[in-house]
N, C-alpha and C. Protein backbone atom coordinates (compact mmCIF):
# COMPACT_ATOMS: atom_id res chain seq x y z
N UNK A 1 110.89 -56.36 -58.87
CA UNK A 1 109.52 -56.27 -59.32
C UNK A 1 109.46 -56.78 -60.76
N UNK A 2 108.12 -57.56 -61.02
CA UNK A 2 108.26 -57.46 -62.65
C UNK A 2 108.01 -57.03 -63.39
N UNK A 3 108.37 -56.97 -64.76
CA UNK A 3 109.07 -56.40 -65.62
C UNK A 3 107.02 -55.39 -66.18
N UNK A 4 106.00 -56.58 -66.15
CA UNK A 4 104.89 -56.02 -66.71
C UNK A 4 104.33 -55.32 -65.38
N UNK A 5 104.21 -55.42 -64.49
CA UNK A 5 104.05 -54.59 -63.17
C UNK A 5 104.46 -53.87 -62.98
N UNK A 6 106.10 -53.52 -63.16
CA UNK A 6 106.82 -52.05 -63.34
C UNK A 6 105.70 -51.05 -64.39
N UNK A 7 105.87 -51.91 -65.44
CA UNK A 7 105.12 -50.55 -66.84
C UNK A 7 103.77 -50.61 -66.46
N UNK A 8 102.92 -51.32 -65.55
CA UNK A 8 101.32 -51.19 -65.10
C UNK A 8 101.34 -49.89 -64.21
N UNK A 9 102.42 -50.04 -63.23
CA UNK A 9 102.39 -49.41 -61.83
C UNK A 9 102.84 -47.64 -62.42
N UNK A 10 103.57 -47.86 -63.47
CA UNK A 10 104.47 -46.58 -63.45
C UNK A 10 103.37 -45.67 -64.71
N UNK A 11 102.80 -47.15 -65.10
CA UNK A 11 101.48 -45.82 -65.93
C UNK A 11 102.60 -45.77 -67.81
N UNK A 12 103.59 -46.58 -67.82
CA UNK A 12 104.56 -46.41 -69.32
C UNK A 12 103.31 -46.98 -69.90
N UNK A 13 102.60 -48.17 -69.61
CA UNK A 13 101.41 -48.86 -70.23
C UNK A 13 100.61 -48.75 -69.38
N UNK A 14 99.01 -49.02 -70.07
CA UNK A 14 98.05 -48.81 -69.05
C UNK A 14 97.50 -49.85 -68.53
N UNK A 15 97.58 -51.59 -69.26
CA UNK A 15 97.00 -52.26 -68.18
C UNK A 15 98.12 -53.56 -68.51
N UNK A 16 97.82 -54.18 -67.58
CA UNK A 16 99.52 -55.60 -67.13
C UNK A 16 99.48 -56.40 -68.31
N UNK A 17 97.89 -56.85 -68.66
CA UNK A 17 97.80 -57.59 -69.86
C UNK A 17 98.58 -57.32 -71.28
N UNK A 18 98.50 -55.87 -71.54
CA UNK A 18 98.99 -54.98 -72.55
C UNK A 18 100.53 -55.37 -72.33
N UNK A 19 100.55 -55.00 -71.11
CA UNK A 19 102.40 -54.57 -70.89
C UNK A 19 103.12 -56.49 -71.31
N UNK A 20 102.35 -57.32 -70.66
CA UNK A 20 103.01 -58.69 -70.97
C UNK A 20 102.99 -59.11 -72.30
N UNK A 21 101.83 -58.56 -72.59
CA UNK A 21 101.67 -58.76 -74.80
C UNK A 21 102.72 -58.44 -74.99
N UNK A 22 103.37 -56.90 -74.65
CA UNK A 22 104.29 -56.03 -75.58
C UNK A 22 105.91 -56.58 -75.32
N UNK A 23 106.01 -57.43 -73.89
CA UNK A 23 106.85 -57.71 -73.12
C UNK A 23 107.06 -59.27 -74.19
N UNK A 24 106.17 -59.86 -74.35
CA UNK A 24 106.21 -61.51 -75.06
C UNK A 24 106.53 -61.25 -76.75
N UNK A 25 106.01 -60.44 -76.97
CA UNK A 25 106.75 -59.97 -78.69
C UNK A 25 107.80 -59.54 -78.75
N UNK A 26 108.97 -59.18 -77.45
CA UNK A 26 110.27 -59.27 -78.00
C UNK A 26 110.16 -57.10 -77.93
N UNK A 27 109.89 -56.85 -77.54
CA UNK A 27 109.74 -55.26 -77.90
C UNK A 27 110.03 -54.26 -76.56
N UNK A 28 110.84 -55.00 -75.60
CA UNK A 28 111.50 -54.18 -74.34
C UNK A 28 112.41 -54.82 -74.12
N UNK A 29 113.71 -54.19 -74.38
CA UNK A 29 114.84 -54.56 -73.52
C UNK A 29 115.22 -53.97 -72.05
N UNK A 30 116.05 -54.74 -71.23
CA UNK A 30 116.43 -54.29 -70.17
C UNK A 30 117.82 -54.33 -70.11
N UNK A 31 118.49 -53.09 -70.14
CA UNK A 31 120.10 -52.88 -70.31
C UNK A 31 120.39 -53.97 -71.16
N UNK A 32 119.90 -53.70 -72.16
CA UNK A 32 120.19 -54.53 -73.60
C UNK A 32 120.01 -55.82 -73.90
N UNK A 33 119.09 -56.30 -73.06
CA UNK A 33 119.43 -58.03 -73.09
C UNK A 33 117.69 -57.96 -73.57
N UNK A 34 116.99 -58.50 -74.41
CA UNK A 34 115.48 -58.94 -74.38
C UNK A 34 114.93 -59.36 -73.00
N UNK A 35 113.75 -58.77 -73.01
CA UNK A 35 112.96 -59.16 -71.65
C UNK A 35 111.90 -60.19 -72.03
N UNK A 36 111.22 -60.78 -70.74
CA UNK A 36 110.35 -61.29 -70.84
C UNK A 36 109.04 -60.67 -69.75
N UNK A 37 107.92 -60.94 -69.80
CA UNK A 37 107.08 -60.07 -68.97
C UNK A 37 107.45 -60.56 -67.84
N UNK A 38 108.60 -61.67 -67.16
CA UNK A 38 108.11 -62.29 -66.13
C UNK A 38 110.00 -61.22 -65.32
N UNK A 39 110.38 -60.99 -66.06
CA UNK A 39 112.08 -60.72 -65.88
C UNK A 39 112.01 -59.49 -64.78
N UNK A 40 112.88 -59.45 -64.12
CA UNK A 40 113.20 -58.85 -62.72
C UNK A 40 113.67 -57.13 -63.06
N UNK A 41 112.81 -56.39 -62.20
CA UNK A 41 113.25 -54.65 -62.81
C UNK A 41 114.36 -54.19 -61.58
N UNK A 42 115.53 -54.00 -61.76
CA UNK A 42 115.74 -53.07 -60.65
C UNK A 42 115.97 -51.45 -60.92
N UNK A 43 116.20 -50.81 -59.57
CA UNK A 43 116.17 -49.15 -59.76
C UNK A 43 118.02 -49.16 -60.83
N UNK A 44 118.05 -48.43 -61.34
CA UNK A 44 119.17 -48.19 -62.78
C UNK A 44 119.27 -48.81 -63.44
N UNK A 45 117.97 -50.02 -63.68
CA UNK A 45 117.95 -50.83 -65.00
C UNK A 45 117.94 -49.70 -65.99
N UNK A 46 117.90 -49.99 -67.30
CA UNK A 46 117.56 -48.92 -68.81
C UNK A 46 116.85 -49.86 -69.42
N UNK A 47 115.46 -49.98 -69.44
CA UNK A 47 114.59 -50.12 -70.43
C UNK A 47 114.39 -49.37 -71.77
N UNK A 48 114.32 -50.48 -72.96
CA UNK A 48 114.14 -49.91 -74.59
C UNK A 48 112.62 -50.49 -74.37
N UNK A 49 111.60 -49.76 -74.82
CA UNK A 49 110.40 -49.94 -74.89
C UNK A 49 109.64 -49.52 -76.59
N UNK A 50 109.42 -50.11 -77.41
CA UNK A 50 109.26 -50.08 -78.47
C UNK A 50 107.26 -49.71 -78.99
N UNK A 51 106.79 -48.52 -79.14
CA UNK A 51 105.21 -48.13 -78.84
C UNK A 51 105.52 -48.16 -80.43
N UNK A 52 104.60 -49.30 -81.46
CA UNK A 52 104.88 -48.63 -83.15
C UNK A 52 105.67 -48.15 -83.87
N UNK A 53 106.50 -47.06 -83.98
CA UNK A 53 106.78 -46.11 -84.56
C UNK A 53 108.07 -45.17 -83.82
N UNK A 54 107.77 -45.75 -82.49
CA UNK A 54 108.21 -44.92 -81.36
C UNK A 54 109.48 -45.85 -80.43
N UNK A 55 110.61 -45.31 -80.21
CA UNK A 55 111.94 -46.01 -79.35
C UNK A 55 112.04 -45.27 -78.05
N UNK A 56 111.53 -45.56 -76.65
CA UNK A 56 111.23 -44.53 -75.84
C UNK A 56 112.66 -45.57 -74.38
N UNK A 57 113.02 -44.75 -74.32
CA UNK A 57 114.41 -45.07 -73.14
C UNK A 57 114.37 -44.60 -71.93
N UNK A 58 114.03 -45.74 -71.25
CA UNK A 58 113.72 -44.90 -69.72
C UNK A 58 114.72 -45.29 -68.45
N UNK A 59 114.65 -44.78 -67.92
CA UNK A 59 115.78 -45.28 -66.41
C UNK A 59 115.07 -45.54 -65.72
N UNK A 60 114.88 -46.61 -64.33
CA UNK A 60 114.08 -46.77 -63.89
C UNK A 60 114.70 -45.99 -62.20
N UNK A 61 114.04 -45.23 -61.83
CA UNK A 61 114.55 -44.45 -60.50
C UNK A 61 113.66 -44.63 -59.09
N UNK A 62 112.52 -45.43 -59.23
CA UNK A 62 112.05 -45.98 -57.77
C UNK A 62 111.59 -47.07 -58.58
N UNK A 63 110.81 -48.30 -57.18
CA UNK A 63 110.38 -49.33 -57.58
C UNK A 63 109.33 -49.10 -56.05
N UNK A 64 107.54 -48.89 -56.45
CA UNK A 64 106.97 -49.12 -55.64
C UNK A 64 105.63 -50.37 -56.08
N UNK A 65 105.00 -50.65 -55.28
CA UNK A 65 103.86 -51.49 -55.69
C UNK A 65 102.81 -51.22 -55.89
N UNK A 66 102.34 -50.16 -55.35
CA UNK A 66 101.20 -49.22 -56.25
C UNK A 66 101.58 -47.74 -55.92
N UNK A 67 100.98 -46.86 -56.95
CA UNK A 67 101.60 -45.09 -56.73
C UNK A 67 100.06 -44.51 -57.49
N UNK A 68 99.75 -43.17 -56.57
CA UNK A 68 99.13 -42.32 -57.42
C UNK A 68 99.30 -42.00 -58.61
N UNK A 69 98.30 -41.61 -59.40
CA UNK A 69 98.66 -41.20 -60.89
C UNK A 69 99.70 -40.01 -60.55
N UNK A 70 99.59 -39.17 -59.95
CA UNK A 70 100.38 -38.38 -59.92
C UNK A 70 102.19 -38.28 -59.57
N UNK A 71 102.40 -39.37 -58.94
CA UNK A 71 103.68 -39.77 -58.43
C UNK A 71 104.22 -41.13 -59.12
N UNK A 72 103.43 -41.35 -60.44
CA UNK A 72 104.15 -42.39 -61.54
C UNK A 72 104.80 -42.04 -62.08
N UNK A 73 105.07 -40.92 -62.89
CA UNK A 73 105.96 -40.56 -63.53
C UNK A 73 107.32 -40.51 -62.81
N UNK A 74 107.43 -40.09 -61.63
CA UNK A 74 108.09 -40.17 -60.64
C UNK A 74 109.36 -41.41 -60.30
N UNK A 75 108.73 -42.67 -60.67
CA UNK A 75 109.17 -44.11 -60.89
C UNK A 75 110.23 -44.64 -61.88
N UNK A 76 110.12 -43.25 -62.88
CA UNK A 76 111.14 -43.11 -63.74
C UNK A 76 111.47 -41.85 -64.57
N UNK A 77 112.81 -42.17 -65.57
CA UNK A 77 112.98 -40.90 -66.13
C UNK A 77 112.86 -41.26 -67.45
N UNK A 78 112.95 -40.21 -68.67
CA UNK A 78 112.82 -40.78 -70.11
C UNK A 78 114.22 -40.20 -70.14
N UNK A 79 115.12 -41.13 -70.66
CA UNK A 79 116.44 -40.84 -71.49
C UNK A 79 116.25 -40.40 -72.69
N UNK A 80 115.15 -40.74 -73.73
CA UNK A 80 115.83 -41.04 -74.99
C UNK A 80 114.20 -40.96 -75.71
N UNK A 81 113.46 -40.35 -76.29
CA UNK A 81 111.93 -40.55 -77.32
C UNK A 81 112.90 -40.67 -78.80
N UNK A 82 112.84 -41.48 -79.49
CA UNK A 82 112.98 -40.99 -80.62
C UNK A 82 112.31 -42.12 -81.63
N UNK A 83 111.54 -41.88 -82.59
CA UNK A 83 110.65 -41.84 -84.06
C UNK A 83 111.84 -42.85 -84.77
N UNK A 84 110.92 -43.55 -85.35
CA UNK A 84 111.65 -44.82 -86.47
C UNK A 84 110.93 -44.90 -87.58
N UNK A 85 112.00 -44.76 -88.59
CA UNK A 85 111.67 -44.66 -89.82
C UNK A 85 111.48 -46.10 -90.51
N UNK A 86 110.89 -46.44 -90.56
CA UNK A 86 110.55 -47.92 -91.83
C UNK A 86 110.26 -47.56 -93.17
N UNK A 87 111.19 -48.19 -93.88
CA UNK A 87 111.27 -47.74 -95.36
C UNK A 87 110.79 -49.08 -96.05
């Protein structure tokens, strides 16, 4: 699946446009390598997803093509929230 469709579907971002912006500035890796919005998700990839301020680490644990709001979170797990300091 791709990479801005994963974060549309799973609800990490709220719309595809957003997720490919954030995906084309260089600001999600996938098991460490830079992504592009167009790059391939599979289930135990590790996405670095970069929100401002914010370093959020997720595992990815299903891959569907559309899900209730309620069963997105579901799609993955958070490893890792943690706050960045810019000095």
């Amino acid at each position: 699946m791709r990479l801005d469709k994963f974060l549309k579907v799973s609800r990490l971002i709220k719309r595809r446009t957003l997720a490919k912006e954030v995906a084309d500035q260089g600001r999600i890796t996938i098991n460490g390598q830079q992504a592009k919005a167009s790059s391939n998700v599979k289930i135990g990839d590790e996405l670095v997803v970069r929100f401002g301020q914010r370093l959020v680490t997720v595992k990815v644990e299903n891959l569907q093509e559309n899900t209730r709001k309620e069963d997105a979170a579901g799609m993955y797990s958070v490893l890792k929230d943690e706050r960045i300091n810019q000095e």
